[in-house]
N, C-alpha and C. Protein backbone atom coordinates (compact mmCIF):
# COMPACT_ATOMS: atom_id res chain seq x y z
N UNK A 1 -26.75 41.93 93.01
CA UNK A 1 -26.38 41.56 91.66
C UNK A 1 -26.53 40.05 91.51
N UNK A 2 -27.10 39.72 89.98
CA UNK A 2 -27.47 38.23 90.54
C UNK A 2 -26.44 37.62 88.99
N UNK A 3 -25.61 37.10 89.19
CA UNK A 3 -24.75 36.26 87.88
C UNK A 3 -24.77 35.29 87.62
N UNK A 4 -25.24 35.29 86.16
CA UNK A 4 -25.91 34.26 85.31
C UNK A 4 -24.53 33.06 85.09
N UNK A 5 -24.66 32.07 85.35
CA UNK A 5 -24.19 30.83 85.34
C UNK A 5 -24.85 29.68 84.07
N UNK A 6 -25.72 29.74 83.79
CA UNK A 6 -26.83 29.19 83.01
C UNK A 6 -27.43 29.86 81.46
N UNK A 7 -27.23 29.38 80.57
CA UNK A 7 -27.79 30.18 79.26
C UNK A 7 -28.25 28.91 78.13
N UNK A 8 -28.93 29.45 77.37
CA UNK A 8 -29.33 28.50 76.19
C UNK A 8 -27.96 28.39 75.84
N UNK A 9 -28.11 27.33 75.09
CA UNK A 9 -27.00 27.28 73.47
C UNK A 9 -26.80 28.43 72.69
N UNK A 10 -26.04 28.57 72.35
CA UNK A 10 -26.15 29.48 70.65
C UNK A 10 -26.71 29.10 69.65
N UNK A 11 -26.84 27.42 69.45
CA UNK A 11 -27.25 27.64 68.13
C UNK A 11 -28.55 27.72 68.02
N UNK A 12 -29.21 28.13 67.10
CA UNK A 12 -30.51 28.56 67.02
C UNK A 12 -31.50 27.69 67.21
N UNK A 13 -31.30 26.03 66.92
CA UNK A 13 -31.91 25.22 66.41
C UNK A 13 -32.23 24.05 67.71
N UNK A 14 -31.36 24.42 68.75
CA UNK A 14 -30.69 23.82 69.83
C UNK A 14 -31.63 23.91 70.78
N UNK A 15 -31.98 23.03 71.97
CA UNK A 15 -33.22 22.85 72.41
C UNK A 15 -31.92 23.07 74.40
N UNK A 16 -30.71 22.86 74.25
CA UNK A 16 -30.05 22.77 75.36
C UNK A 16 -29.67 24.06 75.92
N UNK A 17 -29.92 23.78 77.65
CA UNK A 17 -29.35 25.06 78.49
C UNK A 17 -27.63 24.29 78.74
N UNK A 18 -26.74 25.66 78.58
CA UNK A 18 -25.90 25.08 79.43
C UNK A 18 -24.92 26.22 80.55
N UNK A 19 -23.82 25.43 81.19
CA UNK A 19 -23.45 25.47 81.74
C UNK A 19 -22.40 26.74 81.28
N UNK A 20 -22.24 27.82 81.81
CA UNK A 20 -21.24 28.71 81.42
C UNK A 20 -19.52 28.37 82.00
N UNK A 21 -19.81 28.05 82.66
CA UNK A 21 -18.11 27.33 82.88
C UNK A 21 -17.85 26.07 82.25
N UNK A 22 -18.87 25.31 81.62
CA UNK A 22 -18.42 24.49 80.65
C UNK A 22 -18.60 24.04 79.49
N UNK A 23 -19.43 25.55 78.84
CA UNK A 23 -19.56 25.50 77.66
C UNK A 23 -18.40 25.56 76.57
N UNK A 24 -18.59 25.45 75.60
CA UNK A 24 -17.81 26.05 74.30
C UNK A 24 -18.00 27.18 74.01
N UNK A 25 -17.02 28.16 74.15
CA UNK A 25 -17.01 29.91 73.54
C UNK A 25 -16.09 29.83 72.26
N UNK A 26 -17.44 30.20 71.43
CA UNK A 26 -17.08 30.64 70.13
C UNK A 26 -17.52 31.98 69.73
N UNK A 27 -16.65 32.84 69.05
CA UNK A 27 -16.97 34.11 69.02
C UNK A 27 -18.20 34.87 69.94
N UNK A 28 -17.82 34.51 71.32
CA UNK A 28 -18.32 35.67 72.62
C UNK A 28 -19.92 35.11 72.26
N UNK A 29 -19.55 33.74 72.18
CA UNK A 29 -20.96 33.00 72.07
C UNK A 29 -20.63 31.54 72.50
N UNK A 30 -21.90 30.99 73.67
CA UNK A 30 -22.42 30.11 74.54
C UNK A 30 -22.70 28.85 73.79
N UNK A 31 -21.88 27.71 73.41
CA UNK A 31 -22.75 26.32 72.83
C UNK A 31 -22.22 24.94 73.96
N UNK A 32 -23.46 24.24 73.79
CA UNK A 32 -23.16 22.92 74.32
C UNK A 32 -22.41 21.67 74.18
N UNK A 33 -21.84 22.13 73.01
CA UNK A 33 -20.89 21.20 72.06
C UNK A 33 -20.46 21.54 70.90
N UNK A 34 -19.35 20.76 70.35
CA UNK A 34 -18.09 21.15 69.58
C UNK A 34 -19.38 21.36 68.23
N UNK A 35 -20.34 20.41 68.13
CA UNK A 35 -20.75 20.56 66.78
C UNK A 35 -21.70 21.52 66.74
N UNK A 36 -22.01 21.83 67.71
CA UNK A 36 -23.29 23.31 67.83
C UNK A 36 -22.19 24.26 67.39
N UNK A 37 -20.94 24.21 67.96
CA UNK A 37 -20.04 25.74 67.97
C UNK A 37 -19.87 25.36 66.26
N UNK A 38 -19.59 24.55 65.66
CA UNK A 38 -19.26 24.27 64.62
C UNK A 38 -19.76 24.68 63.33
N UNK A 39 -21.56 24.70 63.54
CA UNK A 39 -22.82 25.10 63.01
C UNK A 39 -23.01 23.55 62.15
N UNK A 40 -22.63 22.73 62.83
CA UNK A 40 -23.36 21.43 62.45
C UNK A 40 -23.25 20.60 61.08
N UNK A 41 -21.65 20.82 60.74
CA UNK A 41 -21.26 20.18 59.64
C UNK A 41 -21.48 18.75 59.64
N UNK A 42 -21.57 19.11 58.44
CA UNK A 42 -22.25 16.94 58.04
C UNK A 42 -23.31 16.72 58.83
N UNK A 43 -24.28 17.70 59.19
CA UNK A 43 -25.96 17.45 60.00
C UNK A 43 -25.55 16.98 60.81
N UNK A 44 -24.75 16.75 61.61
CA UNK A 44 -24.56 16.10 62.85
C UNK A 44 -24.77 16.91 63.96
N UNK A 45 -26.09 16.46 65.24
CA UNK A 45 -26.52 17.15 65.64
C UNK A 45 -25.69 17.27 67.12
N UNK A 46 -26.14 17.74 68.36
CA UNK A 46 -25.38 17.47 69.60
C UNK A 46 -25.60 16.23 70.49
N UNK A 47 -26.61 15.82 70.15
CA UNK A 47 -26.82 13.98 70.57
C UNK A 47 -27.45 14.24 72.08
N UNK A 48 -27.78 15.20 73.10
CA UNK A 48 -28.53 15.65 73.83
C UNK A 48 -29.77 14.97 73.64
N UNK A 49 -30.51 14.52 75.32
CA UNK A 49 -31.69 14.31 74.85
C UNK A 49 -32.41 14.83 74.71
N UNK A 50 -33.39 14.72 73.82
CA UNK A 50 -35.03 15.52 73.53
C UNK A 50 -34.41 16.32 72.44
N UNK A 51 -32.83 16.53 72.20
CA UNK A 51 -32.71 17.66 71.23
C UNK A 51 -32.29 16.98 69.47
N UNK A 52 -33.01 17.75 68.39
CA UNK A 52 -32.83 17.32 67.48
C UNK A 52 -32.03 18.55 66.26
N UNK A 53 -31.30 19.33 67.12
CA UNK A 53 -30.71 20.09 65.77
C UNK A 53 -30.06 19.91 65.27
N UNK A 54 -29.10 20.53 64.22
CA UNK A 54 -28.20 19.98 63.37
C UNK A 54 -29.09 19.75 62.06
């Protein structure tokens, strides 16, 4: 059995893998930060490099 530790983001737009023990769980869903879980109020994106969502 091999257990996944590692997953994209949730949000759709989101270019980041993260960490399952230190992600943000929002509704039985995986994000890299408060404003990904948030869905990116006021366009503010996760500030990650290379990533531009939000």
């Amino acid at each position: 059995m091999i257990a996944v530790t590692m997953m994209k983001c949730a949000c759709e737009s989101c270019k980041c893998v993260v960490s399952i023990a230190d992600a943000i769980k929002e509704n039985d869903q995986y994000y890299c930060c408060q404003a990904c879980a948030n869905g990116h109020v006021k366009g503010k994106g996760c500030g990650h490099n290379d990533c531009r969502c939000g």
